[in-house]
N, C-alpha and C. Protein backbone atom coordinates (compact mmCIF):
# COMPACT_ATOMS: atom_id res chain seq x y z
N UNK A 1 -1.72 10.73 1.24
CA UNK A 1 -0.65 11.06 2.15
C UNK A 1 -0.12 12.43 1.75
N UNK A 2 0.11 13.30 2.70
CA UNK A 2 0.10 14.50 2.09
C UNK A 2 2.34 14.60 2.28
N UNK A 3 2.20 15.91 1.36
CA UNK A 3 3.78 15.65 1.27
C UNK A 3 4.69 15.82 2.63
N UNK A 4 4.50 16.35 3.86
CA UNK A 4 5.36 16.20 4.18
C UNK A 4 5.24 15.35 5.67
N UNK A 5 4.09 14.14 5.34
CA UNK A 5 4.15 12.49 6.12
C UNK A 5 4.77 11.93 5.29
N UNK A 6 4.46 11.85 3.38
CA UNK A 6 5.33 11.52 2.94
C UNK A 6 6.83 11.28 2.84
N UNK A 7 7.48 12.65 2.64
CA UNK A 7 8.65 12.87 3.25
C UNK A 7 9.25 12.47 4.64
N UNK A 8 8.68 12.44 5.83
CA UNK A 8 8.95 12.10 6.83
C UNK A 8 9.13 10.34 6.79
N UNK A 9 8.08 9.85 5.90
CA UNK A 9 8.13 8.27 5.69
C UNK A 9 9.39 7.68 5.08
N UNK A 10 9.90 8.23 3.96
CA UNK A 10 10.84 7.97 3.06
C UNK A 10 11.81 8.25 4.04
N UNK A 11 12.28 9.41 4.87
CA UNK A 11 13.33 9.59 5.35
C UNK A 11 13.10 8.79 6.51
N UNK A 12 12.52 8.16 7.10
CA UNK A 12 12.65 7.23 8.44
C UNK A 12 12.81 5.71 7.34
N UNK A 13 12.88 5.44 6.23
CA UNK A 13 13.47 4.63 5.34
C UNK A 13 14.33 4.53 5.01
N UNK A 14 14.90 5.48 5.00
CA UNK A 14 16.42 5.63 4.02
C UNK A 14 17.10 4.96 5.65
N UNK A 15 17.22 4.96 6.69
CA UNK A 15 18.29 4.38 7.75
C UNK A 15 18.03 2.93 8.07
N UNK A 16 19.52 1.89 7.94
CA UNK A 16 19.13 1.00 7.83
C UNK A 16 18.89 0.11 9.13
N UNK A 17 19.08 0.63 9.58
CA UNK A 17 18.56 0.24 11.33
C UNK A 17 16.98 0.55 11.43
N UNK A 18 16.65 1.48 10.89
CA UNK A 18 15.10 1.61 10.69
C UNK A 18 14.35 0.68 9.84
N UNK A 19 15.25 -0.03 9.07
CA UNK A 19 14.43 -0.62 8.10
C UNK A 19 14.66 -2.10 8.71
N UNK A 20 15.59 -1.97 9.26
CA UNK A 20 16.04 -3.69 9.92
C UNK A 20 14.96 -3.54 11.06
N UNK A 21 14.19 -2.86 11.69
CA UNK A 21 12.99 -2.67 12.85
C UNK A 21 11.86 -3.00 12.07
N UNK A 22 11.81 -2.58 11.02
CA UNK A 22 10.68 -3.33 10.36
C UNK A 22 10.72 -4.69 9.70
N UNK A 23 11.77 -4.61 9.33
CA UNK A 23 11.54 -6.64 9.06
C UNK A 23 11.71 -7.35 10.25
N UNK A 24 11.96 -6.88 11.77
CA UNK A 24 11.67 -7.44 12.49
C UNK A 24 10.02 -7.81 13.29
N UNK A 25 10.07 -6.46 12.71
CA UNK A 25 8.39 -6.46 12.89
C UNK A 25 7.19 -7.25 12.13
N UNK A 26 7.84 -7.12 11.06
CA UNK A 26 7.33 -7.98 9.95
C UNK A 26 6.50 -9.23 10.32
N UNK A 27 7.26 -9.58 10.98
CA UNK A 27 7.37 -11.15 11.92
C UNK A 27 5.91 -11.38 12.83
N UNK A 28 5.80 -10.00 13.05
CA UNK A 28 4.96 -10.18 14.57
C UNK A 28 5.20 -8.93 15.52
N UNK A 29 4.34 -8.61 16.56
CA UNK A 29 4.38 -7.36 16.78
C UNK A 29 5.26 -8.30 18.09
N UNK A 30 6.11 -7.01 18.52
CA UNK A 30 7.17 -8.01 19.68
C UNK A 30 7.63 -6.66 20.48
N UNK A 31 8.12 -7.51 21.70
CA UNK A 31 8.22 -6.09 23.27
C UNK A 31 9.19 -5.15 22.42
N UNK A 32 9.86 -4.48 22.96
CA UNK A 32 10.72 -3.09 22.98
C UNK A 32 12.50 -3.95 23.14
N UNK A 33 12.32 -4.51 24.60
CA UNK A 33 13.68 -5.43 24.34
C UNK A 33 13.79 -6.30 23.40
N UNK A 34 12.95 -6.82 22.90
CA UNK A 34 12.99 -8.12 21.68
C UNK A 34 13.47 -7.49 20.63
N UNK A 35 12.90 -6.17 19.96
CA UNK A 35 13.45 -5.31 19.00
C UNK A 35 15.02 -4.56 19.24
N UNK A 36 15.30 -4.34 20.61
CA UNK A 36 16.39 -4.23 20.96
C UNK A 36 17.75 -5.56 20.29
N UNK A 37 17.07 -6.33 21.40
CA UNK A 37 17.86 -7.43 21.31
C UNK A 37 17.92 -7.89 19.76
N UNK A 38 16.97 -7.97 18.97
CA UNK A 38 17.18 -8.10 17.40
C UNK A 38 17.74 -7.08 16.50
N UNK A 39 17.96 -6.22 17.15
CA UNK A 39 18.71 -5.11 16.01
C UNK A 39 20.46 -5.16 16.52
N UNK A 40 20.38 -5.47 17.82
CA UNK A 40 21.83 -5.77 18.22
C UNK A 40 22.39 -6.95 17.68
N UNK A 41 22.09 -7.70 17.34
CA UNK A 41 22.50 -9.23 16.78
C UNK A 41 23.00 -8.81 15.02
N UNK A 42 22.64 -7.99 14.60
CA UNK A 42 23.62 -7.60 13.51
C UNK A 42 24.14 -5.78 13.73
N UNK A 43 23.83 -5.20 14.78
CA UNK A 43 24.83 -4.34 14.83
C UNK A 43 25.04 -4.04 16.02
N UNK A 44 26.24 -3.24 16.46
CA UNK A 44 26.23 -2.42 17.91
C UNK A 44 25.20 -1.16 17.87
N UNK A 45 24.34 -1.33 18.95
CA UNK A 45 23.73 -0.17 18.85
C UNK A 45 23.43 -0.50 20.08
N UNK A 46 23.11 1.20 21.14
CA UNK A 46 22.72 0.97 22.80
C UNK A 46 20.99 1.21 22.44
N UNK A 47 20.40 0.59 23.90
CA UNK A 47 18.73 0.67 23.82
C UNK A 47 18.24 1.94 23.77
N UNK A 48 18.96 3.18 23.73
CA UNK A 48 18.72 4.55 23.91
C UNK A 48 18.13 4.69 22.18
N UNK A 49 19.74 4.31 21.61
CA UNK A 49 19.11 4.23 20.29
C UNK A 49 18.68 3.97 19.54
N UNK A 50 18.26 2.37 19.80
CA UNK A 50 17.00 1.90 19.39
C UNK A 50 15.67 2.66 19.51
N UNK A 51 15.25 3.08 20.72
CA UNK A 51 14.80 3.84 20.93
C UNK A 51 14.53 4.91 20.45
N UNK A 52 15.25 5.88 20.15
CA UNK A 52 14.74 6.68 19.10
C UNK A 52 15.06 6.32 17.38
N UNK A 53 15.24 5.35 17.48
CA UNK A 53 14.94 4.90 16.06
C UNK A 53 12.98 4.44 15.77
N UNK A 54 12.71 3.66 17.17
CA UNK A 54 11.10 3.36 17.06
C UNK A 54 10.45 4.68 16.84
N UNK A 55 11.38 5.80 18.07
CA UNK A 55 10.10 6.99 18.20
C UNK A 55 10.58 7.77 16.69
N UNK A 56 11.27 7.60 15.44
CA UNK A 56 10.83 7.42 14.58
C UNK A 56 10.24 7.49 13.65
N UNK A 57 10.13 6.22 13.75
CA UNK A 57 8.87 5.14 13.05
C UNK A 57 7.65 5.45 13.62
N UNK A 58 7.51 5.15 14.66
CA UNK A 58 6.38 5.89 15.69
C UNK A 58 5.70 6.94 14.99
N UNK A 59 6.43 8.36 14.81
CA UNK A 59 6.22 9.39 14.39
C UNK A 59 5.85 9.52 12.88
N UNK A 60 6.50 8.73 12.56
CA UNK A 60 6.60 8.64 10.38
C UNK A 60 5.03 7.89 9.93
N UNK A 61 4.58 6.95 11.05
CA UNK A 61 3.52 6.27 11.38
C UNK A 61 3.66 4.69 10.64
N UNK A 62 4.87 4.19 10.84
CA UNK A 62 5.20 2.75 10.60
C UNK A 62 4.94 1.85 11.34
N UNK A 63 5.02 2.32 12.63
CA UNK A 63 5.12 1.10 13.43
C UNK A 63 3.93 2.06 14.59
N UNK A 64 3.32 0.83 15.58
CA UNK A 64 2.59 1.34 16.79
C UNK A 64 3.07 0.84 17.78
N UNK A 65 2.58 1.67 18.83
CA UNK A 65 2.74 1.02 19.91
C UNK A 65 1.83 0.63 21.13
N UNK A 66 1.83 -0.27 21.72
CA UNK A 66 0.50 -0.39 23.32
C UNK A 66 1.81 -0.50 24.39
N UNK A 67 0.85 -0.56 25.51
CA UNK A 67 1.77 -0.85 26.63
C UNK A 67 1.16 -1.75 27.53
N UNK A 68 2.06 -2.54 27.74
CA UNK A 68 0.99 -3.79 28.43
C UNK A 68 1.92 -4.00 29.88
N UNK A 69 1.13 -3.76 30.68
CA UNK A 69 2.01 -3.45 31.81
C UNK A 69 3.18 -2.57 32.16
N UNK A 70 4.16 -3.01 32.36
CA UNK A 70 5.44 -2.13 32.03
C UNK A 70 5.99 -2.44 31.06
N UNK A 71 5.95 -3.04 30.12
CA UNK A 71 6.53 -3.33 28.52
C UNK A 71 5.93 -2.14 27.53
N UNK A 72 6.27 -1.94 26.45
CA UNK A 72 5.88 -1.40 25.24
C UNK A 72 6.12 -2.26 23.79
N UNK A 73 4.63 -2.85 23.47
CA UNK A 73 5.00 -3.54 22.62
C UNK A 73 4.47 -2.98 20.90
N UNK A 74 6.03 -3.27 19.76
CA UNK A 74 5.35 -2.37 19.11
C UNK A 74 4.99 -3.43 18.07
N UNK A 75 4.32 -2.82 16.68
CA UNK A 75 3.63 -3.44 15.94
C UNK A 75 4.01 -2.89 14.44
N UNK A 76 4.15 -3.12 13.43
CA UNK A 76 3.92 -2.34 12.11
C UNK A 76 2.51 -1.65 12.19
N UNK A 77 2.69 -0.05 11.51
CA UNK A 77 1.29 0.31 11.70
C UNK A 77 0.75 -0.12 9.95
N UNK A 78 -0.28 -0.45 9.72
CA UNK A 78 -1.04 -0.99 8.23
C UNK A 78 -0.89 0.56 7.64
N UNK A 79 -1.74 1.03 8.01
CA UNK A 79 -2.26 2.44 7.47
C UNK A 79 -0.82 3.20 7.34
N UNK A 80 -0.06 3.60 7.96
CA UNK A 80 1.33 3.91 7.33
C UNK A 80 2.17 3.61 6.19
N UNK A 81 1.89 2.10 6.06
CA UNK A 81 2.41 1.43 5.29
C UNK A 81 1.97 1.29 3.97
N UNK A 82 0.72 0.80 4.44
CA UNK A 82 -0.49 1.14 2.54
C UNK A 82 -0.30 2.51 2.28
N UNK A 83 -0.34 3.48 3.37
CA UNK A 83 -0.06 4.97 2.30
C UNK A 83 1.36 4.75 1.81
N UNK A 84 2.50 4.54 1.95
CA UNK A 84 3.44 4.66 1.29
C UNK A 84 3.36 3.51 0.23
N UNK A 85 2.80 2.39 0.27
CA UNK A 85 2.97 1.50 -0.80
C UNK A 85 2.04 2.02 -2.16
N UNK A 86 0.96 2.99 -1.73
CA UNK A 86 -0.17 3.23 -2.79
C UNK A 86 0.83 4.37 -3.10
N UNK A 87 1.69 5.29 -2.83
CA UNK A 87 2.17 6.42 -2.61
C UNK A 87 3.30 5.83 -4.22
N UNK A 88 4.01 4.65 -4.28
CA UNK A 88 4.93 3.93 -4.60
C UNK A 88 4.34 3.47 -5.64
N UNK A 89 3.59 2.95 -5.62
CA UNK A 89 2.47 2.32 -6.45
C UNK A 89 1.85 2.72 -8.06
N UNK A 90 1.84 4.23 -7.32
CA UNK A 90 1.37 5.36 -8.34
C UNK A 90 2.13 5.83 -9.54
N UNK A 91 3.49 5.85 -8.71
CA UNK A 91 5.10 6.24 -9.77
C UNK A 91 5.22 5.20 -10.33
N UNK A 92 4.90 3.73 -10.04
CA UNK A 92 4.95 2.41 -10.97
C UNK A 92 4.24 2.67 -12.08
N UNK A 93 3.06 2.87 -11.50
CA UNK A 93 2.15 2.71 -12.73
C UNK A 93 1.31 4.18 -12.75
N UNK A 94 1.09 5.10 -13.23
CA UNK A 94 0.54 6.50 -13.33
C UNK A 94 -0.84 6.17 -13.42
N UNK A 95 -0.74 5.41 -14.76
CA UNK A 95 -2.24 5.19 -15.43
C UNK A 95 -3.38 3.97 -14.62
N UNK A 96 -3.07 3.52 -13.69
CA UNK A 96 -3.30 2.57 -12.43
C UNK A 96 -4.85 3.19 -12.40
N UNK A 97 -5.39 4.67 -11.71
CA UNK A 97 -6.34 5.25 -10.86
C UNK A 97 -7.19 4.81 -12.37
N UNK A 98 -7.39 5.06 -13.61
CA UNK A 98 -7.89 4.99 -14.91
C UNK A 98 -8.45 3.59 -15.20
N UNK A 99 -7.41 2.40 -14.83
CA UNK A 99 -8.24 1.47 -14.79
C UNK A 99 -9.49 1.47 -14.98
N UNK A 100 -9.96 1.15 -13.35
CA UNK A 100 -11.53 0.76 -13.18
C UNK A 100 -12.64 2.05 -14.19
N UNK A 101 -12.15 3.00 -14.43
CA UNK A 101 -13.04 4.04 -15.33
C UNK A 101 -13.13 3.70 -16.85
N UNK A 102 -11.97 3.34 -17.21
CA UNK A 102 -11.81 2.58 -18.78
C UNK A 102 -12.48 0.90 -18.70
N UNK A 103 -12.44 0.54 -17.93
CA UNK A 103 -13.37 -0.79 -18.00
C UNK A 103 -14.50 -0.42 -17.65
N UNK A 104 -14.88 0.49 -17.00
CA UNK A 104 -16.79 0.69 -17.21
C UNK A 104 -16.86 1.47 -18.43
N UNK A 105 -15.85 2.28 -19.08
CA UNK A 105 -16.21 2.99 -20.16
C UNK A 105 -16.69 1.82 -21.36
N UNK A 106 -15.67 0.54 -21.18
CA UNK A 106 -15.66 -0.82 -22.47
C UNK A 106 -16.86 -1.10 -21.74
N UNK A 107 -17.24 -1.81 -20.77
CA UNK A 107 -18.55 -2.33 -20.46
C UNK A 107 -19.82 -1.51 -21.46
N UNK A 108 -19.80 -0.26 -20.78
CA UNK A 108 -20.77 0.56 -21.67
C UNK A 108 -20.58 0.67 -23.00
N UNK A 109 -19.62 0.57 -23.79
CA UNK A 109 -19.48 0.34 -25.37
C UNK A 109 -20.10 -0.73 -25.61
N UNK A 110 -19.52 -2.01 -24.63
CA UNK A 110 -20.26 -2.99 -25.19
C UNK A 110 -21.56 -3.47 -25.48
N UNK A 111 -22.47 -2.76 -24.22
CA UNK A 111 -24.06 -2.62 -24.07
C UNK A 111 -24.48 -2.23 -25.31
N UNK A 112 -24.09 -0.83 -25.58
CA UNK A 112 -24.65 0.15 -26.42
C UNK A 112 -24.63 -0.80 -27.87
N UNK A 113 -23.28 -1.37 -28.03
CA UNK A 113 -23.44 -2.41 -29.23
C UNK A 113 -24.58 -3.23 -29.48
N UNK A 114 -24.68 -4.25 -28.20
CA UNK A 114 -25.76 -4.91 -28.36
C UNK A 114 -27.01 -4.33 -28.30
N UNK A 115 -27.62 -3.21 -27.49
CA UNK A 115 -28.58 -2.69 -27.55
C UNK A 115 -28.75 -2.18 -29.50
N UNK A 116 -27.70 -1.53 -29.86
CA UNK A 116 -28.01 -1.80 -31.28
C UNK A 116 -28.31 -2.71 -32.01
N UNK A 117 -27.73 -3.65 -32.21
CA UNK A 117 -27.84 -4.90 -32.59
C UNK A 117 -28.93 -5.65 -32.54
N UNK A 118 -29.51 -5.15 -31.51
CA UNK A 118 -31.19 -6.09 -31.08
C UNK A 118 -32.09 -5.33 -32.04
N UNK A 119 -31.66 -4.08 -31.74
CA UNK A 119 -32.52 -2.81 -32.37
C UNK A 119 -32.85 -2.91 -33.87
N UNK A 120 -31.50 -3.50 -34.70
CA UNK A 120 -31.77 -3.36 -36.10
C UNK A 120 -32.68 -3.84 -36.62
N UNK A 121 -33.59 -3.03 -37.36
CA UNK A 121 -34.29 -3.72 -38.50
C UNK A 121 -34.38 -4.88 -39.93
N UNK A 122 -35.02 -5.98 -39.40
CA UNK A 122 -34.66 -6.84 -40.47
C UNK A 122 -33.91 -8.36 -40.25
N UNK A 123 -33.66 -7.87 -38.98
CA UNK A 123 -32.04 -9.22 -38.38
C UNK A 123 -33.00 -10.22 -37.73
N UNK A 124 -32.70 -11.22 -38.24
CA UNK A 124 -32.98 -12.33 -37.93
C UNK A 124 -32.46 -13.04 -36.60
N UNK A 125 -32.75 -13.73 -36.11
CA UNK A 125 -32.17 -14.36 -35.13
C UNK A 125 -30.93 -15.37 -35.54
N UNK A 126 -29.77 -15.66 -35.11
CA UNK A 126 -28.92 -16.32 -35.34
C UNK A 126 -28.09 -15.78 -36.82
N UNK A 127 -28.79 -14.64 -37.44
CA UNK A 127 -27.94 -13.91 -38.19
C UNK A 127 -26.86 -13.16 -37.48
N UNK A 128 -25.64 -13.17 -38.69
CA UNK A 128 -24.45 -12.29 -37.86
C UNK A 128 -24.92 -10.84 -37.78
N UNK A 129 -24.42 -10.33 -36.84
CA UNK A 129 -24.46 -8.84 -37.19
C UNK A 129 -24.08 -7.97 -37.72
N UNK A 130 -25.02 -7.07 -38.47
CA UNK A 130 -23.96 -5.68 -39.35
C UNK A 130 -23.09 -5.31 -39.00
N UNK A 131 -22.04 -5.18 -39.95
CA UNK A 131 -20.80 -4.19 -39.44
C UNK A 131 -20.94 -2.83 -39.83
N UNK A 132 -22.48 -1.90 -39.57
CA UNK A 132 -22.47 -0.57 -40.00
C UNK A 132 -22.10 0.09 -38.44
N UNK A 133 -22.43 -1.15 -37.37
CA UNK A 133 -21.55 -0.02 -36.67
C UNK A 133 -20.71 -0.52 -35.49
N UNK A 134 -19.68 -1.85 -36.04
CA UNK A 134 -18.59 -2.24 -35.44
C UNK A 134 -17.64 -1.41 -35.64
């Protein structure tokens, strides 16, 4: 996500009427009045401004929209959302991307062990193994 979808994401977050559109959404993708009518039930707000609260979200790329006849029904968008959660994700944990590279790095230590181990001269089967190069 480059910085300034980023930015645009966080700041269509920070308002809490924007964020109350998404836990409505949460739910299920639902018409334009339904989101109306659910954001009015805990505050005063007219459909104008609902309205540009979606276009938005719309824009920040949270939510989508189709149009199915004369309705507009919107949806959480995924891909908006995983970029800001991987975006979030990252400041949790830094060392996260390193993972999967440090566990193939141990996988391959571990090979190389046993490939030694088979290798040594002298070792018996069901003998322990040298510690010349644990």
């Amino acid at each position: 996500m480059s910085e300034p979808a980023r930015a645009q994401v966080f700041e269509a977050l920070g308002d809490p009427v924007r964020r109350g559109i998404l836990e409505l959404l949460a739910a299920g993708e639902l018409p334009a009045s339904a989101v109306v009518a659910g954001v009015q039930r805990y505050t005063p707000i007219s459909q104008p401004a609902v309205s540009q609260h979606l276009k938005v979200l719309r824009e920040a790329g949270l939510v989508s929209v189709r149009v199915d006849g004369s309705r507009r029904i919107y949806t959480l968008d995924r891909a908006g959302l995983d970029a800001a959660r991987d975006w979030l994700t990252r400041l949790a944990d830094p060392l996260a991307p390193f993972d999967q590279p440090l566990d193939a790095l141990a996988t391959e230590v571990a090979r190389g062990r046993r490939t030694r181990r088979r290798a040594e001269p002298g070792r018996r089967s069901g003998e322990p193994p040298s510690t010349r190069y644990a």
